[in-house]
N, C-alpha and C. Protein backbone atom coordinates (compact mmCIF):
# COMPACT_ATOMS: atom_id res chain seq x y z
N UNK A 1 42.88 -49.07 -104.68
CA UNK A 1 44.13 -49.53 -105.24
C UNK A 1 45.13 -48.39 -105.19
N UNK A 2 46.14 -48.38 -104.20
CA UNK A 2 47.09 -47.27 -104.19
C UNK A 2 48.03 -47.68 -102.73
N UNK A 3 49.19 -47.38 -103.18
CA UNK A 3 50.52 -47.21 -102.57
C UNK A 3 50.94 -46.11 -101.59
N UNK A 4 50.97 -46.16 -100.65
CA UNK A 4 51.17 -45.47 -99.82
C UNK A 4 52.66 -44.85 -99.78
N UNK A 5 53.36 -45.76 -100.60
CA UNK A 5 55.07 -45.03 -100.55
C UNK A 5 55.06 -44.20 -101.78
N UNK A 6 55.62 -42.96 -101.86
CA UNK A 6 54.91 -42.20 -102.39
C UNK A 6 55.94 -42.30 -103.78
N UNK A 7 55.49 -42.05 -105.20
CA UNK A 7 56.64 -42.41 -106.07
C UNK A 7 57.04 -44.01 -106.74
N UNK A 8 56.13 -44.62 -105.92
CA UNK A 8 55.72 -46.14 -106.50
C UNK A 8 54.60 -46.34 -106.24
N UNK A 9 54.16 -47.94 -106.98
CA UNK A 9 52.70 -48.18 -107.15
C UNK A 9 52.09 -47.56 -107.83
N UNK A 10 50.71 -47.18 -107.26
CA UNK A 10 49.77 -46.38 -108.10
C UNK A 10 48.94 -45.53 -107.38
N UNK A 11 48.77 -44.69 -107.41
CA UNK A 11 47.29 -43.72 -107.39
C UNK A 11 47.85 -42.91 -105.28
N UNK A 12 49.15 -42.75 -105.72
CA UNK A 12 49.77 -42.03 -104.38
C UNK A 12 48.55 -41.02 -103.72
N UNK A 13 48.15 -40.77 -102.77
CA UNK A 13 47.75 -39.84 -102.19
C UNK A 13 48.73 -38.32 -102.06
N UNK A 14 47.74 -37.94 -102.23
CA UNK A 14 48.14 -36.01 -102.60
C UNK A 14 48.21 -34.99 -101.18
N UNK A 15 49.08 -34.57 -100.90
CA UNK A 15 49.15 -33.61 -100.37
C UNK A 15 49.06 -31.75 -100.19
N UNK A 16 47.64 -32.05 -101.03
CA UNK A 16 47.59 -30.58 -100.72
C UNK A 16 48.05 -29.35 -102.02
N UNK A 17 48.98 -30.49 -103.05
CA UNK A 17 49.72 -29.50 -104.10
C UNK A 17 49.23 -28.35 -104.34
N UNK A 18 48.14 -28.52 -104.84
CA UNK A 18 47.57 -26.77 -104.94
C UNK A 18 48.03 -25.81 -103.78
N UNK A 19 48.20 -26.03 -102.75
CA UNK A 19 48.77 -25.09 -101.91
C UNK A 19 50.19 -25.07 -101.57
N UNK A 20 50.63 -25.64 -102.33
CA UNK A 20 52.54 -25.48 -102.23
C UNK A 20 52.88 -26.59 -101.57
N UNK A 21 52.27 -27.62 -100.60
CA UNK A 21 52.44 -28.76 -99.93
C UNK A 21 52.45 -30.19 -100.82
N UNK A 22 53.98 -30.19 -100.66
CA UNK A 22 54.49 -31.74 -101.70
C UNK A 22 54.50 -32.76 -100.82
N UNK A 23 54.29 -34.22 -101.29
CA UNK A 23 54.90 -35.19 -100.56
C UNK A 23 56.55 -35.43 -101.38
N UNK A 24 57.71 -35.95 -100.45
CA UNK A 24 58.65 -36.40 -101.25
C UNK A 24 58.60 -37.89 -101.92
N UNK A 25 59.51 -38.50 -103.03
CA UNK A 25 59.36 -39.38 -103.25
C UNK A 25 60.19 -40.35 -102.19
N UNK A 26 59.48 -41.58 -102.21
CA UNK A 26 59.92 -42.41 -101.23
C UNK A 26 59.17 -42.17 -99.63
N UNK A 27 58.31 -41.22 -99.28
CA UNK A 27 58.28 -40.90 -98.19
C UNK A 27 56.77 -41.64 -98.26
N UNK A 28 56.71 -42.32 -97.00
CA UNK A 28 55.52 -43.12 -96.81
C UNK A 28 54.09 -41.92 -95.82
N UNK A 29 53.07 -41.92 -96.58
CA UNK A 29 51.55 -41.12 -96.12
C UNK A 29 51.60 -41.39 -94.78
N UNK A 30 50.72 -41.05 -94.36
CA UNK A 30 49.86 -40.85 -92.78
C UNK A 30 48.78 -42.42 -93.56
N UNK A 31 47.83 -42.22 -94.54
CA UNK A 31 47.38 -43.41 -94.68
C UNK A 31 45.56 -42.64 -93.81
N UNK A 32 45.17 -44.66 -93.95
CA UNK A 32 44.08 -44.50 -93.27
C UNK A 32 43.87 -44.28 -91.89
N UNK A 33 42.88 -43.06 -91.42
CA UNK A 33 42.77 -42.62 -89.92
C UNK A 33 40.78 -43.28 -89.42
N UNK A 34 40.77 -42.70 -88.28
CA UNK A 34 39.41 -42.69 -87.68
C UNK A 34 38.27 -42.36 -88.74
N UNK A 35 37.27 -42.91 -88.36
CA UNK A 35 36.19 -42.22 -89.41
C UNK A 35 35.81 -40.87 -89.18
N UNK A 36 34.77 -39.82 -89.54
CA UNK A 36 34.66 -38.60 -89.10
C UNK A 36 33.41 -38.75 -88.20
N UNK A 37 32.31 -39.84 -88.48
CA UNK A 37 30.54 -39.26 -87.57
C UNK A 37 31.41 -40.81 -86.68
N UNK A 38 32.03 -42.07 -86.87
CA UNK A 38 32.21 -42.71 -86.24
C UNK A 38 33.57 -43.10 -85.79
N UNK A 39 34.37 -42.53 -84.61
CA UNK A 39 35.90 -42.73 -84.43
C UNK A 39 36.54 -44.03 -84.63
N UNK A 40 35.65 -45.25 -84.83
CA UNK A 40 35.59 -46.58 -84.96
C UNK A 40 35.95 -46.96 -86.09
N UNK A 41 35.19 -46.23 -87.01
CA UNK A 41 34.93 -46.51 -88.59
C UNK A 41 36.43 -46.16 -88.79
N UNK A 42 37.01 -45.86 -90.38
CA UNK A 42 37.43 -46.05 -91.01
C UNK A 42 37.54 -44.96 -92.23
N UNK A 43 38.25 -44.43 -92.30
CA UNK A 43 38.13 -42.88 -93.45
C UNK A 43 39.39 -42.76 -94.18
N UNK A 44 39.29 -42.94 -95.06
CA UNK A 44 40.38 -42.41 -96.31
C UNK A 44 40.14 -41.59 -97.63
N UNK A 45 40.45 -40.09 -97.23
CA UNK A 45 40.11 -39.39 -98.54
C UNK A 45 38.99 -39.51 -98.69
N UNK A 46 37.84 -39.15 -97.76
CA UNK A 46 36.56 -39.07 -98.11
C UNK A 46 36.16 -37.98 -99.05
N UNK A 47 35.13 -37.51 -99.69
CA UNK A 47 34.79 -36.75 -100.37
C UNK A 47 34.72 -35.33 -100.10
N UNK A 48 33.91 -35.34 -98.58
CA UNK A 48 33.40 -33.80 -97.81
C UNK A 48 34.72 -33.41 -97.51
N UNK A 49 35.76 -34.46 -97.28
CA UNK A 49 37.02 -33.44 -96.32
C UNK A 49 38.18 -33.59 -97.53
N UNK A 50 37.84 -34.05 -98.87
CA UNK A 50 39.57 -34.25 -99.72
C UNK A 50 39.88 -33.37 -100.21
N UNK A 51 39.64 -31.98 -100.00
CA UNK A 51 40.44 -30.40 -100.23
C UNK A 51 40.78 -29.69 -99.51
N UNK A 52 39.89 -30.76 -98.24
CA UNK A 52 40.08 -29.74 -96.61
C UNK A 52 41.59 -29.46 -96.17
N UNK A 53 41.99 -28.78 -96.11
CA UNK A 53 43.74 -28.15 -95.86
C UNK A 53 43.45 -28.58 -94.27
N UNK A 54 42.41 -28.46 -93.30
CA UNK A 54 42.45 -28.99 -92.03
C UNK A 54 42.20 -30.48 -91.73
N UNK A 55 41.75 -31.22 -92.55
CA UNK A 55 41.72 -32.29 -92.65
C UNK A 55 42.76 -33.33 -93.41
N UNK A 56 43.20 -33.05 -94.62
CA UNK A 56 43.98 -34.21 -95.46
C UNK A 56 45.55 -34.78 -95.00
N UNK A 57 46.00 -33.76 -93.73
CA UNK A 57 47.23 -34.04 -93.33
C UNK A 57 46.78 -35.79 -92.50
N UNK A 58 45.57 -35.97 -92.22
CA UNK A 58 45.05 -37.04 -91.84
C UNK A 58 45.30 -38.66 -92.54
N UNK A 59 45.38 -38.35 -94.03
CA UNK A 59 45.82 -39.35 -94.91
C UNK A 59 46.81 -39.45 -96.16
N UNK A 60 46.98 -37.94 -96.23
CA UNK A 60 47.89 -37.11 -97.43
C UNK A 60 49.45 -37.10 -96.81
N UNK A 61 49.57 -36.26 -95.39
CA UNK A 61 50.68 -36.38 -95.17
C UNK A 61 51.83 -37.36 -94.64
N UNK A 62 52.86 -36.73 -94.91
CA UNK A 62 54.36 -38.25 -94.92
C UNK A 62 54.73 -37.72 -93.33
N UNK A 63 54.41 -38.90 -92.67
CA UNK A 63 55.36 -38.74 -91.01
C UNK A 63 56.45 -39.56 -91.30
N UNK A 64 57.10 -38.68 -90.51
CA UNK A 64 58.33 -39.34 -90.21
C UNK A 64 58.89 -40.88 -89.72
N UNK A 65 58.14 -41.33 -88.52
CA UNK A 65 57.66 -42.35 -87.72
C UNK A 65 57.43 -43.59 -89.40
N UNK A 66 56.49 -42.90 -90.11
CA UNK A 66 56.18 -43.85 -91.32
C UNK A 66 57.52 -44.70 -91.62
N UNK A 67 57.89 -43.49 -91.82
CA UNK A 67 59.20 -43.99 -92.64
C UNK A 67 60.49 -44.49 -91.71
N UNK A 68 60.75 -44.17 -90.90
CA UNK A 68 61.17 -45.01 -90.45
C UNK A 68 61.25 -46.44 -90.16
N UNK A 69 59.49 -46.77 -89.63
CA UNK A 69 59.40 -47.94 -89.37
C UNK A 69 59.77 -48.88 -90.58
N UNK A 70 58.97 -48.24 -92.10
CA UNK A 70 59.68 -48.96 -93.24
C UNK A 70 60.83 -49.48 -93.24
N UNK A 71 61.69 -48.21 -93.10
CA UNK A 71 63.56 -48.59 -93.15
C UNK A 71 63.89 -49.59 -92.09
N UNK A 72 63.22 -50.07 -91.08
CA UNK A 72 63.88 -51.03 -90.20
C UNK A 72 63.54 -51.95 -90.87
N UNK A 73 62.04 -52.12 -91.53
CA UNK A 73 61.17 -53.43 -91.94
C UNK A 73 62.32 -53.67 -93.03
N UNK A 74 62.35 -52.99 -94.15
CA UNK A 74 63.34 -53.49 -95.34
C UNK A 74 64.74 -53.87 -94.82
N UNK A 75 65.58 -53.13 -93.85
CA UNK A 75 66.77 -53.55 -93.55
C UNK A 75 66.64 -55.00 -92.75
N UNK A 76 65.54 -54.51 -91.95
CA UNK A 76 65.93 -56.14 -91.21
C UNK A 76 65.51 -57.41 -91.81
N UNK A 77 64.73 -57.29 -93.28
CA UNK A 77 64.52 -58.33 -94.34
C UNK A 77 65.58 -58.38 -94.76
N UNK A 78 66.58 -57.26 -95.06
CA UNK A 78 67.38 -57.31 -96.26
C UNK A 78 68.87 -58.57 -95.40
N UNK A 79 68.87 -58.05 -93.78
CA UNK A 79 69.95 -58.67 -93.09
C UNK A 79 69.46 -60.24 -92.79
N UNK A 80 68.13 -60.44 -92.44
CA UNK A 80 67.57 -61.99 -92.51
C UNK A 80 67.92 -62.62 -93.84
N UNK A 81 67.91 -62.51 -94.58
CA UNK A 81 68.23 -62.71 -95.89
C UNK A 81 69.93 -62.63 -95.89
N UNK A 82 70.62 -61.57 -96.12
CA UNK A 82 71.88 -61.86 -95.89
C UNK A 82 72.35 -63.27 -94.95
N UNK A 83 71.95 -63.24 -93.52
CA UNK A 83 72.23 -64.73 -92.96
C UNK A 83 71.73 -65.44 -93.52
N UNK A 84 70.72 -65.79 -94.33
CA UNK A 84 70.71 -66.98 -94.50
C UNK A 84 71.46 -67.43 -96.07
N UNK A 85 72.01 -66.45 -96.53
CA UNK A 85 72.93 -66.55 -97.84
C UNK A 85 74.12 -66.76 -97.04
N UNK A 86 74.58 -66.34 -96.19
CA UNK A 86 75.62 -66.82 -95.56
C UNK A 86 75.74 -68.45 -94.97
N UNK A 87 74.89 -68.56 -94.48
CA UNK A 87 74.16 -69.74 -93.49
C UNK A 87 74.28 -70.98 -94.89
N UNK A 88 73.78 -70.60 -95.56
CA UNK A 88 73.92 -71.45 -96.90
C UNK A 88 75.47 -71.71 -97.42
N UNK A 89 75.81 -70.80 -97.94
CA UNK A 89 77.44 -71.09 -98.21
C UNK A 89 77.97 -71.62 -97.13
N UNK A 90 78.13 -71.00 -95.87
CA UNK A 90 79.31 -72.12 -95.28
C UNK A 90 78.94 -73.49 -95.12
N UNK A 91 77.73 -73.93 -94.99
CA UNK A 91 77.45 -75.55 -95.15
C UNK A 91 77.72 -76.07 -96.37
N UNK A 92 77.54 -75.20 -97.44
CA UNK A 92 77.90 -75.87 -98.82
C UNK A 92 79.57 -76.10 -98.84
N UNK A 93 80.54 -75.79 -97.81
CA UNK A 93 82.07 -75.44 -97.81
C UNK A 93 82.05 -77.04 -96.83
């Protein structure tokens, strides 16, 4: 149970703080990657690697790319939505 946008939800993934490495708020994780014995599998914040400074940029850190893709996803909801509030009023006219 946890939110990947960092600053909402719950139980944000950590970047490292003990070593001076913040995530910002709003900035969306790296998330879940490859497993480690199986590239197939599935790994998030496993146990052996969740202090590893060579490992956690794997699910701890905020790319850029993340966030971006967000900002198109919300804008281009927010403009689908605008047309159809538009789309609505002028038939109601």
């Amino acid at each position: 149970d946890m939110c990947m946008l960092d600053g909402h939800g719950r139980n944000n993934p950590d970047y490292l703080p003990q070593y001076g490495f913040f995530n910002a708020k709003g900035g969306v994780c790296n998330g879940i990657t490859g497993g480690f014995e199986d590239e197939e599998d599935i790994a998030f914040n496993p146990p052996a690697q969740k202090d590893d400074m060579l490992q956690n940029w794997r699910w701890g850190e905020q790319w850029i790319p993340h966030g971006a893709w967000y900002l198109l996803a919300i804008m281009s909801q927010a403009q689908h939505i605008s047309q159809l509030a538009t789309s609505k009023n002028i038939k109601e006219q």
